[in-house]
C-alpha atoms as a PDB file:
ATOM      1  CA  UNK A   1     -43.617 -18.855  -5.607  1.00  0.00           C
ATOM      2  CA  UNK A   2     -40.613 -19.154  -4.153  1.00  0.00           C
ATOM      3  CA  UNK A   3     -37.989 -16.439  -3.584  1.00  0.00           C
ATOM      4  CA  UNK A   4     -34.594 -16.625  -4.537  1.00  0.00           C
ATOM      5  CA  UNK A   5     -31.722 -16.352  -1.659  1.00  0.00           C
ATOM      6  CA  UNK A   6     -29.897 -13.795  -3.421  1.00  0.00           C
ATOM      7  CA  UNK A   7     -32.591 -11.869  -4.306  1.00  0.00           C
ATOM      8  CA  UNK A   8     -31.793  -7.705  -3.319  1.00  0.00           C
ATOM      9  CA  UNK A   9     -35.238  -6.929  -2.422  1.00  0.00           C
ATOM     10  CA  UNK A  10     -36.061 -10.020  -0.740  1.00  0.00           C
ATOM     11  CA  UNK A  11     -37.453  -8.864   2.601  1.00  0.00           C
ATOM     12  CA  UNK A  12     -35.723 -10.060   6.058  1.00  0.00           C
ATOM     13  CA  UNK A  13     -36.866 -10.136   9.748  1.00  0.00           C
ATOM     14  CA  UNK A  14     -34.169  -8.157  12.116  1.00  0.00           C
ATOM     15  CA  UNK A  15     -33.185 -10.340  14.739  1.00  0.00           C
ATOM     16  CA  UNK A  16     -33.043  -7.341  17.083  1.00  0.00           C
ATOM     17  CA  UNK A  17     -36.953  -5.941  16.829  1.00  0.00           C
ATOM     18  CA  UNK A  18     -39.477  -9.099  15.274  1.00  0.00           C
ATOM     19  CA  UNK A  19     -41.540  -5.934  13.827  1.00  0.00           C
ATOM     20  CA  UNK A  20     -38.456  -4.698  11.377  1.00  0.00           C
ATOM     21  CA  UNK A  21     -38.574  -6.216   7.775  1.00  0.00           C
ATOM     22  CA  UNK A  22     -35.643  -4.823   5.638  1.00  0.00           C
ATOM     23  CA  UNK A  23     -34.906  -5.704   2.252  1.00  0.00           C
ATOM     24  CA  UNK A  24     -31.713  -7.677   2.381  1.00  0.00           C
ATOM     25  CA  UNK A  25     -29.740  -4.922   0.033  1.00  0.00           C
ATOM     26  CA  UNK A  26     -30.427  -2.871   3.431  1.00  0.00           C
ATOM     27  CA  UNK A  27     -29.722  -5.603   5.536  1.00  0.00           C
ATOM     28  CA  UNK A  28     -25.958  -5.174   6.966  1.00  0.00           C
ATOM     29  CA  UNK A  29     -26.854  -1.087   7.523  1.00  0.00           C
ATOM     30  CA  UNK A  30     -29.771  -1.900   9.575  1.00  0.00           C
ATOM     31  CA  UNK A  31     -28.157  -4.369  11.774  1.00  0.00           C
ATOM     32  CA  UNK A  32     -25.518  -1.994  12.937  1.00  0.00           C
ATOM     33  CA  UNK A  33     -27.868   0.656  13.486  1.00  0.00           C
ATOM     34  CA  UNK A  34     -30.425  -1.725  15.221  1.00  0.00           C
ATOM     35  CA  UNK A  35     -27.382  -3.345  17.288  1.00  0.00           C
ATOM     36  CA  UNK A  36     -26.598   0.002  18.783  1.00  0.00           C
ATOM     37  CA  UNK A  37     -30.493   1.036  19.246  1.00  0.00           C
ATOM     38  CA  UNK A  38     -31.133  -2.467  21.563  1.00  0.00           C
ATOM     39  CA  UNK A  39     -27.916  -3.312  23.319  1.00  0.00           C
ATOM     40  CA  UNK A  40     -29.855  -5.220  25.791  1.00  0.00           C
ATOM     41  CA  UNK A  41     -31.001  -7.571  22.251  1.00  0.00           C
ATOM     42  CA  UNK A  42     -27.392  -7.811  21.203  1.00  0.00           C
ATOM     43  CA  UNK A  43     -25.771  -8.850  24.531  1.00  0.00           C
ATOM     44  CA  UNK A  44     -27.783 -11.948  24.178  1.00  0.00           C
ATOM     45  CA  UNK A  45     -27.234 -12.652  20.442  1.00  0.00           C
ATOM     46  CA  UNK A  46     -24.018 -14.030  18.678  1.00  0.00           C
ATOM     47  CA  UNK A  47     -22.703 -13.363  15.323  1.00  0.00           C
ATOM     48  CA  UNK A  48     -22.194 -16.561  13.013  1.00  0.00           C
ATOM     49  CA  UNK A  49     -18.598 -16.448  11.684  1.00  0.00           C
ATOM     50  CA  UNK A  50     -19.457 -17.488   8.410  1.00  0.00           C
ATOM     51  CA  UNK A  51     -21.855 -14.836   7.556  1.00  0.00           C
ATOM     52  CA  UNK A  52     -22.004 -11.533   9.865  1.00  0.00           C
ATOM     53  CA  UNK A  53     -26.231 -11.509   8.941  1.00  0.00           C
ATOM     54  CA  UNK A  54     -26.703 -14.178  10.887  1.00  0.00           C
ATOM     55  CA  UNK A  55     -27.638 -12.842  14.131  1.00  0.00           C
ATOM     56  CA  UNK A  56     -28.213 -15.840  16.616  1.00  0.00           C
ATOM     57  CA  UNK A  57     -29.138 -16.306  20.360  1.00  0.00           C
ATOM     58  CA  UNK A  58     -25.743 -17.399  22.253  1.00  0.00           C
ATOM     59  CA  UNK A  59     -26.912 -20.540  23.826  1.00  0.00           C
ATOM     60  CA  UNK A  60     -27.790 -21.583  20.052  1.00  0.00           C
ATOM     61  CA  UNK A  61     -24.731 -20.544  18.075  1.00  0.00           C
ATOM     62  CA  UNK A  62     -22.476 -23.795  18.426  1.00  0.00           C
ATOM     63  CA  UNK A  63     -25.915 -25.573  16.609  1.00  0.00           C
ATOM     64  CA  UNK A  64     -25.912 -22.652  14.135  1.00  0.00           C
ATOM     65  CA  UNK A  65     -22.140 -22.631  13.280  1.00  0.00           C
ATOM     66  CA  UNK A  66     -22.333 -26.776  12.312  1.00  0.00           C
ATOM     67  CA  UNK A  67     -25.280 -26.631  10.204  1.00  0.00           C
ATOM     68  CA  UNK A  68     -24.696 -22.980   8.413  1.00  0.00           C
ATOM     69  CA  UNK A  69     -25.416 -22.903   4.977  1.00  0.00           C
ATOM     70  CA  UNK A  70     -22.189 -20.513   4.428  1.00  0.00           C
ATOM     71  CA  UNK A  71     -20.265 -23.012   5.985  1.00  0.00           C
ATOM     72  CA  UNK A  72     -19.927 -25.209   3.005  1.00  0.00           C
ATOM     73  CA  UNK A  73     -18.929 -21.975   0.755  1.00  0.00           C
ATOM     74  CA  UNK A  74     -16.529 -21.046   3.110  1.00  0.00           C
ATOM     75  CA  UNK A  75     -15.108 -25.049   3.461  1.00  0.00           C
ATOM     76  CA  UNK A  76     -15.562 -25.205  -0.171  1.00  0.00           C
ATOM     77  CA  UNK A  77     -13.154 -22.369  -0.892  1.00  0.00           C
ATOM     78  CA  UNK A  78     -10.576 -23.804   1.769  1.00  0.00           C
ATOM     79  CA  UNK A  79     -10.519 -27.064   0.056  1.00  0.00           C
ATOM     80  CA  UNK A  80      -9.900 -25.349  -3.983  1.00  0.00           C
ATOM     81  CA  UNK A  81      -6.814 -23.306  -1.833  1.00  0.00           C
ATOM     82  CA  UNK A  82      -5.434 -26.212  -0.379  1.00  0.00           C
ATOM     83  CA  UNK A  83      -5.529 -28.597  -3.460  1.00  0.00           C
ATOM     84  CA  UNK A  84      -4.148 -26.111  -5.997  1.00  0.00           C
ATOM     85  CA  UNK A  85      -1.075 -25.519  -3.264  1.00  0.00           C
ATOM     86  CA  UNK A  86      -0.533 -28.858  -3.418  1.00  0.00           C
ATOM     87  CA  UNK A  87      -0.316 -29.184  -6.769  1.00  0.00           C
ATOM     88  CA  UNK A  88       2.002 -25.721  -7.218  1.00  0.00           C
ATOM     89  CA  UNK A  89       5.149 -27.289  -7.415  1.00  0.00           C
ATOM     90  CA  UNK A  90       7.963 -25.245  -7.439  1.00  0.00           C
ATOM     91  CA  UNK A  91      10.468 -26.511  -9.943  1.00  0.00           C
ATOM     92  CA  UNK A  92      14.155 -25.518  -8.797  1.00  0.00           C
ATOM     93  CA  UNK A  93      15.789 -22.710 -10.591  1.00  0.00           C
ATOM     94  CA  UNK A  94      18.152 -23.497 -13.024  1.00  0.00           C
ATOM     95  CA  UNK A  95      19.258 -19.645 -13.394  1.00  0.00           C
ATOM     96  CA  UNK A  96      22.397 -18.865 -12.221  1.00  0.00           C
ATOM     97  CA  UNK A  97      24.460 -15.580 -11.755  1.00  0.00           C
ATOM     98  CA  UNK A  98      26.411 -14.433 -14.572  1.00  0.00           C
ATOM     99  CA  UNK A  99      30.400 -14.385 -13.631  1.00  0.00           C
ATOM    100  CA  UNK A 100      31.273 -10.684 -12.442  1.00  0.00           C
ATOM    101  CA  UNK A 101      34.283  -9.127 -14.426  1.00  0.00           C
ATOM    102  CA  UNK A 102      33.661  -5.780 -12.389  1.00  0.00           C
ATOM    103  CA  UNK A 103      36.575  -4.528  -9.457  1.00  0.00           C
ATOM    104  CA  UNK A 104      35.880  -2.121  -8.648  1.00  0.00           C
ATOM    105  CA  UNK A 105      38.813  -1.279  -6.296  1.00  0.00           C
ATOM    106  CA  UNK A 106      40.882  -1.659  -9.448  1.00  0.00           C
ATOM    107  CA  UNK A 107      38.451   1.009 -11.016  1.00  0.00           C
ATOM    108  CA  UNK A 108      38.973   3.410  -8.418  1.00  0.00           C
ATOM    109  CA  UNK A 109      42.809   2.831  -8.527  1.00  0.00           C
ATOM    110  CA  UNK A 110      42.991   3.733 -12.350  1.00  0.00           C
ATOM    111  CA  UNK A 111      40.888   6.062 -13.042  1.00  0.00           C
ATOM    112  CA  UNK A 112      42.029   9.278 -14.478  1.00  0.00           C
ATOM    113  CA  UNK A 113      39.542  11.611 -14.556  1.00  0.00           C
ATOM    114  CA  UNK A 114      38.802  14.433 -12.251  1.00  0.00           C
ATOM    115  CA  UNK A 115      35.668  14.055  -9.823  1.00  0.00           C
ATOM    116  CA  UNK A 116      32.531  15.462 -11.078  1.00  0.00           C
ATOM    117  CA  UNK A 117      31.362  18.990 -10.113  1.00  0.00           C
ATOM    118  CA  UNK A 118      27.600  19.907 -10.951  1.00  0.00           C
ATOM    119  CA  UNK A 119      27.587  23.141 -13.260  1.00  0.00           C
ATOM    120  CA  UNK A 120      31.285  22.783 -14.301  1.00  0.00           C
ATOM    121  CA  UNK A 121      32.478  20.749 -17.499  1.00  0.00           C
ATOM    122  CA  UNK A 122      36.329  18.852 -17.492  1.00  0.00           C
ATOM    123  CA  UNK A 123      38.149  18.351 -20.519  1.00  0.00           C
ATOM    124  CA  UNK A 124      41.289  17.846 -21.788  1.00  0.00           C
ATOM    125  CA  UNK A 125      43.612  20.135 -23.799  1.00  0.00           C
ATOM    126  CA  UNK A 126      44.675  17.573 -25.806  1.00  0.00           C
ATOM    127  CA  UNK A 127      47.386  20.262 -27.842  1.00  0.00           C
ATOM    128  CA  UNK A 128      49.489  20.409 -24.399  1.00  0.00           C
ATOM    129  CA  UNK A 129      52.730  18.200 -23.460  1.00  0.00           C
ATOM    130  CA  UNK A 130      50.713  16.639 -20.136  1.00  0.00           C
ATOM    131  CA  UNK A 131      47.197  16.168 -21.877  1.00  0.00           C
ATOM    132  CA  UNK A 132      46.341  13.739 -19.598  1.00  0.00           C
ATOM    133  CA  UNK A 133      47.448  15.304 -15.964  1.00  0.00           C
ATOM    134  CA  UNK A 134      46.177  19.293 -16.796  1.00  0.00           C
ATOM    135  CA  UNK A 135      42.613  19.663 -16.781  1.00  0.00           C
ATOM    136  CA  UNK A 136      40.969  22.957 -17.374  1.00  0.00           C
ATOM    137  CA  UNK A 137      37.404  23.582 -15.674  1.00  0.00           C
ATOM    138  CA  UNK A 138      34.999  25.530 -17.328  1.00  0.00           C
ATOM    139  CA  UNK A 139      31.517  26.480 -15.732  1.00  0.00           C
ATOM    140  CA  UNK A 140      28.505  26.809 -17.459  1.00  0.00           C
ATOM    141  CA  UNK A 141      27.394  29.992 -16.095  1.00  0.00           C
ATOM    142  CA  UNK A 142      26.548  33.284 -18.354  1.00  0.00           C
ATOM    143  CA  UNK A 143      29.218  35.353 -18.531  1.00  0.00           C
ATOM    144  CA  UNK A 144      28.605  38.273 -15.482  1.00  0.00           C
ATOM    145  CA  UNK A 145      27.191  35.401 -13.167  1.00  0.00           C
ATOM    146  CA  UNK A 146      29.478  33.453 -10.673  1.00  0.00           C
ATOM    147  CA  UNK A 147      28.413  30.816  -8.450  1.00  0.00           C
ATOM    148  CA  UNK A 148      27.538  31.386  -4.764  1.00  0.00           C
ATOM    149  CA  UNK A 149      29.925  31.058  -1.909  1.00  0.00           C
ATOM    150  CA  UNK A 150      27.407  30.178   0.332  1.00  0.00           C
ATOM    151  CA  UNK A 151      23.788  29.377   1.031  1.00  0.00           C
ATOM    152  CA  UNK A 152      22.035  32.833   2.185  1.00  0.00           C
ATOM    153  CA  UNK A 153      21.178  33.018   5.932  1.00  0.00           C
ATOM    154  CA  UNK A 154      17.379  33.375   5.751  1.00  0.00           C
ATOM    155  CA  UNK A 155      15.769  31.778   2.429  1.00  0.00           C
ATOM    156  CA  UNK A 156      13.704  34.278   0.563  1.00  0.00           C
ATOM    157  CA  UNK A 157      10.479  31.829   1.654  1.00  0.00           C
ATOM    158  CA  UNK A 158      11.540  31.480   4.830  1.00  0.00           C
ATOM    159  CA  UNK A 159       9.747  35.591   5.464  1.00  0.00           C
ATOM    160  CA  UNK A 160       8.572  36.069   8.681  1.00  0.00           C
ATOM    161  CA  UNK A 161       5.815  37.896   7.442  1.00  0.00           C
ATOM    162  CA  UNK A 162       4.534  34.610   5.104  1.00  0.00           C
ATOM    163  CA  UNK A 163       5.065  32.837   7.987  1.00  0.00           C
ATOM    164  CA  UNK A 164       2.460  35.571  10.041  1.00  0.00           C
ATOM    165  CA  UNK A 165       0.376  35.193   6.769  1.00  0.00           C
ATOM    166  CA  UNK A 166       0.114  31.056   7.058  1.00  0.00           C
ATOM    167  CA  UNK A 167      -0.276  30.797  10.786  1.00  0.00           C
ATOM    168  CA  UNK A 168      -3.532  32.938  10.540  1.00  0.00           C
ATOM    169  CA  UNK A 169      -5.556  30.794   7.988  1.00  0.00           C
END
């Protein structure tokens, strides 16, 4: 009876100690672990660029690398990417940009309206003779609040003693 390839509990020889038989599942583990135990072993052994598992004496690797049976996957797969490249045509864009209608140094030249303040609200009396020149501005604040002058000197986070607190975990 014949085993298949793929087969997760298939048992493989270890190409750095004859005596190690590791089911191929465990396979890539063991060779890293065995690589490092018998340096001597892997100075004189190449890895096959097709497949990483395949573990083979220097002077034989060039043999190894023309007749590997990952070769023809790995060929295989270059030859699908290059054909469906070829046949990826790019067909030119017919899209084109839409005219722009927008100035905006024209904009900036007629607008009207005052520049925008976070927390205050602009509008218009429209019952007075210069509606359009007089704006009144109106915060949204509580009556009682007002809005700080300034940013305080030391932000209430900021504590030295937090500070003490973090550096000692």
């Amino acid at each position: 009876m014949e085993t298949d390839s793929l087969d997760p509990e298939k048992l493989l020889q270890c190409p750095y100690d004859k005596n190690h038989q590791i089911r191929a599942c465990r396979f890539p583990y063991h060779l890293i672990k065995c690589r490092k135990n018998h340096p001597d072993v892997a100075s004189k052994l190449a890895t096959c660029p097709f497949n990483a598992r395949h573990q083979v004496p220097r002077a034989e690797i060039s043999h190894h690398i023309s007749s590997c049976d990952d070769r023809s996957c790995i060929e295989q797969d270059v030859v699908n990417q290059t054909r469906s490249l070829r046949q990826e045509t790019l067909a030119e864009s017919t899209w084109q940009c839409p005219p722009c209608d927008e100035d905006w140094d024209k904009d900036l030249w007629e607008q009207t309206s005052a520049p925008f303040v976070w927390g205050t609200t602009h509008y218009s009396d429209n019952n007075s003779p210069a509606s359009n020149i007089v704006t009144e501005h109106k915060n949204n604040l509580a009556s009682g609040m007002r809005v700080p002058k300034s940013l305080p000197y030391v932000l209430p986070w900021k504590n030295s003693k937090i500070v003490l607190l973090f550096s000692l975990c």
